[in-house]
C-alpha atoms as a PDB file:
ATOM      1  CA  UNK A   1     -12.253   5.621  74.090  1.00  0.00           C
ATOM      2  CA  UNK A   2     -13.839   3.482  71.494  1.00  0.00           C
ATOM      3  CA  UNK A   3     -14.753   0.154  72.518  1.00  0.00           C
ATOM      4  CA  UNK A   4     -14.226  -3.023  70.367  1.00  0.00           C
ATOM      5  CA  UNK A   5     -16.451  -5.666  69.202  1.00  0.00           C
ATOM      6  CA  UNK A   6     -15.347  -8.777  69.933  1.00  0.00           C
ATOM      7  CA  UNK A   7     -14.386 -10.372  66.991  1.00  0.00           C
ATOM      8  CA  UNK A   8     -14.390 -14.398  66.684  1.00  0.00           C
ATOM      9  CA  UNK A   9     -14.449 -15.536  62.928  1.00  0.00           C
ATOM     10  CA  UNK A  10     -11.310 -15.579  61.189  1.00  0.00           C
ATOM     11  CA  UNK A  11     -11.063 -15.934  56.841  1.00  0.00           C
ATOM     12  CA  UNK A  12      -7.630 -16.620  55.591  1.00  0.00           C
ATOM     13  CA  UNK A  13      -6.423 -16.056  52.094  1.00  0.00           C
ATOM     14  CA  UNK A  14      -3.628 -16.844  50.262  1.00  0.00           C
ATOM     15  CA  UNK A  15      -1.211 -13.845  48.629  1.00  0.00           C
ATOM     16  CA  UNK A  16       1.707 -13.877  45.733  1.00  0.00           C
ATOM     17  CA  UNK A  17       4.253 -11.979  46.915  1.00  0.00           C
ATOM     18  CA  UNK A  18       3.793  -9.414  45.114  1.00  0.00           C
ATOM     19  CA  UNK A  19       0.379  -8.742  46.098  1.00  0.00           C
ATOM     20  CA  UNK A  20       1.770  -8.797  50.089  1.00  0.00           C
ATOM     21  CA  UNK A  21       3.925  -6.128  48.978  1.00  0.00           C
ATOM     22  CA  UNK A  22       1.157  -3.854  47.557  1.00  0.00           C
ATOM     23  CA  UNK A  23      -1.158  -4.488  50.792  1.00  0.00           C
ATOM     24  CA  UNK A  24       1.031  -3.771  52.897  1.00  0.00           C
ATOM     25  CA  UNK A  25       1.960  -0.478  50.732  1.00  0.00           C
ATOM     26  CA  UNK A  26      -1.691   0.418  50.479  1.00  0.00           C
ATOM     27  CA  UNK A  27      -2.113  -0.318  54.716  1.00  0.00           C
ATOM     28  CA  UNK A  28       1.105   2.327  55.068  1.00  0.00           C
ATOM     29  CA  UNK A  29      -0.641   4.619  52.685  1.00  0.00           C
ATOM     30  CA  UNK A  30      -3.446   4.824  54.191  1.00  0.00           C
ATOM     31  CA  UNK A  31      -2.304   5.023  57.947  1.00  0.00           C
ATOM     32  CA  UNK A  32      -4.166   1.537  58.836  1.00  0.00           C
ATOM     33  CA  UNK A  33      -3.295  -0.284  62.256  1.00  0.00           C
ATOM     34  CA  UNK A  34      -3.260  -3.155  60.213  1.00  0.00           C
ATOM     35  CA  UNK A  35      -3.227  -5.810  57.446  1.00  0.00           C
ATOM     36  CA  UNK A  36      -6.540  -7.507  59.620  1.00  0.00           C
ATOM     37  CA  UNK A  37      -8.077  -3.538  59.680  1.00  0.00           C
ATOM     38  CA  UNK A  38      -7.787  -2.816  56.283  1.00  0.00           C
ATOM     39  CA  UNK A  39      -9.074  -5.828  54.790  1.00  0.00           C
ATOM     40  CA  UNK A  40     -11.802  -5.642  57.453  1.00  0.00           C
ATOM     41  CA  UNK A  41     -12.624  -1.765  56.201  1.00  0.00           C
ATOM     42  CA  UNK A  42     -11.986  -2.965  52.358  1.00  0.00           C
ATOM     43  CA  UNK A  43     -14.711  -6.059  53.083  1.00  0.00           C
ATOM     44  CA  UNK A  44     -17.112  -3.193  54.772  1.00  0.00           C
ATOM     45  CA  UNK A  45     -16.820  -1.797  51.707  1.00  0.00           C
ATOM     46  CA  UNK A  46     -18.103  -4.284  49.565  1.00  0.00           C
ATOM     47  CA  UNK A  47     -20.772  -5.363  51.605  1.00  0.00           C
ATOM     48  CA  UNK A  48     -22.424  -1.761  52.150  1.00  0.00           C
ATOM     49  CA  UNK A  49     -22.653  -1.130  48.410  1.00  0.00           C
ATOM     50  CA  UNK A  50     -24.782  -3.277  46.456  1.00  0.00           C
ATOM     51  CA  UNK A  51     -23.930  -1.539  42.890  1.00  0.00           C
ATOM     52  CA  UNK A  52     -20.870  -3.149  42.069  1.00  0.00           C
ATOM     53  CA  UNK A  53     -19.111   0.146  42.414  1.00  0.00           C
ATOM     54  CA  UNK A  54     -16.728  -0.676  44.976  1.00  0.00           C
ATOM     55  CA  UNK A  55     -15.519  -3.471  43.609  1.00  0.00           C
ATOM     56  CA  UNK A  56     -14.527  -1.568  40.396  1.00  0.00           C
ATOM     57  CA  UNK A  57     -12.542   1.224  42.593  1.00  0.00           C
ATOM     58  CA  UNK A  58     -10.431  -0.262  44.448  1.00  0.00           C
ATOM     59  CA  UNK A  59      -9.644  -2.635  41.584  1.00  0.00           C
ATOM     60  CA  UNK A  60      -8.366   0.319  40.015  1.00  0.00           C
ATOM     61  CA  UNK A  61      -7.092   1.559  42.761  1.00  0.00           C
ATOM     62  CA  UNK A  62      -5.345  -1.735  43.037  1.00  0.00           C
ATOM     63  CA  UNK A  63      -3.592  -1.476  39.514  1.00  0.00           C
ATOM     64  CA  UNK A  64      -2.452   2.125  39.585  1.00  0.00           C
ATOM     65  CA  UNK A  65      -0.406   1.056  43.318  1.00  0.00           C
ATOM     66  CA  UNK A  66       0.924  -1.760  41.049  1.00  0.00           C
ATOM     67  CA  UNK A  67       1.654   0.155  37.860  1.00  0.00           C
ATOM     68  CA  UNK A  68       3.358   3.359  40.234  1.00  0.00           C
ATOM     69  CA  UNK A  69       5.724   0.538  41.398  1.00  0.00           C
ATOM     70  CA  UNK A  70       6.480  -1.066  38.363  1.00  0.00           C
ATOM     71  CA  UNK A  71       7.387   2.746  37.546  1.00  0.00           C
ATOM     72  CA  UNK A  72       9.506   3.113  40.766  1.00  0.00           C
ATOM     73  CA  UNK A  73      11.393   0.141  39.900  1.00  0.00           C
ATOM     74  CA  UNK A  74      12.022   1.292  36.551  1.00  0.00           C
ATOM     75  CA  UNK A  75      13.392   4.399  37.981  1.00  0.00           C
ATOM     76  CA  UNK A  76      15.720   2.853  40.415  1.00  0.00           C
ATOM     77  CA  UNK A  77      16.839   0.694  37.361  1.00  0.00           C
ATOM     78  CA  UNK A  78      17.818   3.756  35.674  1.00  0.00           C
ATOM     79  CA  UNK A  79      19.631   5.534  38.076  1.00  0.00           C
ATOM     80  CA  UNK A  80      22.241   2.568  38.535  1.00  0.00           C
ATOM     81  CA  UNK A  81      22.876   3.153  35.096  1.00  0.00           C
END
């Protein structure tokens, strides 16, 4: 069993809606416990690589969840019709 630091700082940010929506998508995606765990793993991220490169991925990453549901919706749109 793994055991778990003990965690005692606590950041909060502030999310549109949309951008909720795509976390929480992205958390489902990825099979995360958690909003907390993957923001904690997405913050690892960043601070283990010093190039920049991170940052850039999952900024891309990022878009191409929010363009695949701006397609979804599109879809849905057109089957009502």
């Amino acid at each position: 069993m793994t055991v778990m630091k003990r965690r005692s700082k606590m950041i909060s940010v502030r999310l549109s809606e949309q951008e909720y929506r795509n976390l929480v998508a992205l958390c489902e995606q990825r099979g995360a416990r958690s909003l907390s765990d993957l923001a904690r793993d997405a913050m690892s991220g960043l601070l283990s690589d010093g190039n920049g490169k991170a940052v850039e991925v999952e900024r891309l990453q990022g878009r191409v969840m929010e363009l695949e549901n701006e397609v979804r919706r599109l879809a849905r749109m057109l089957e009502r019709d």
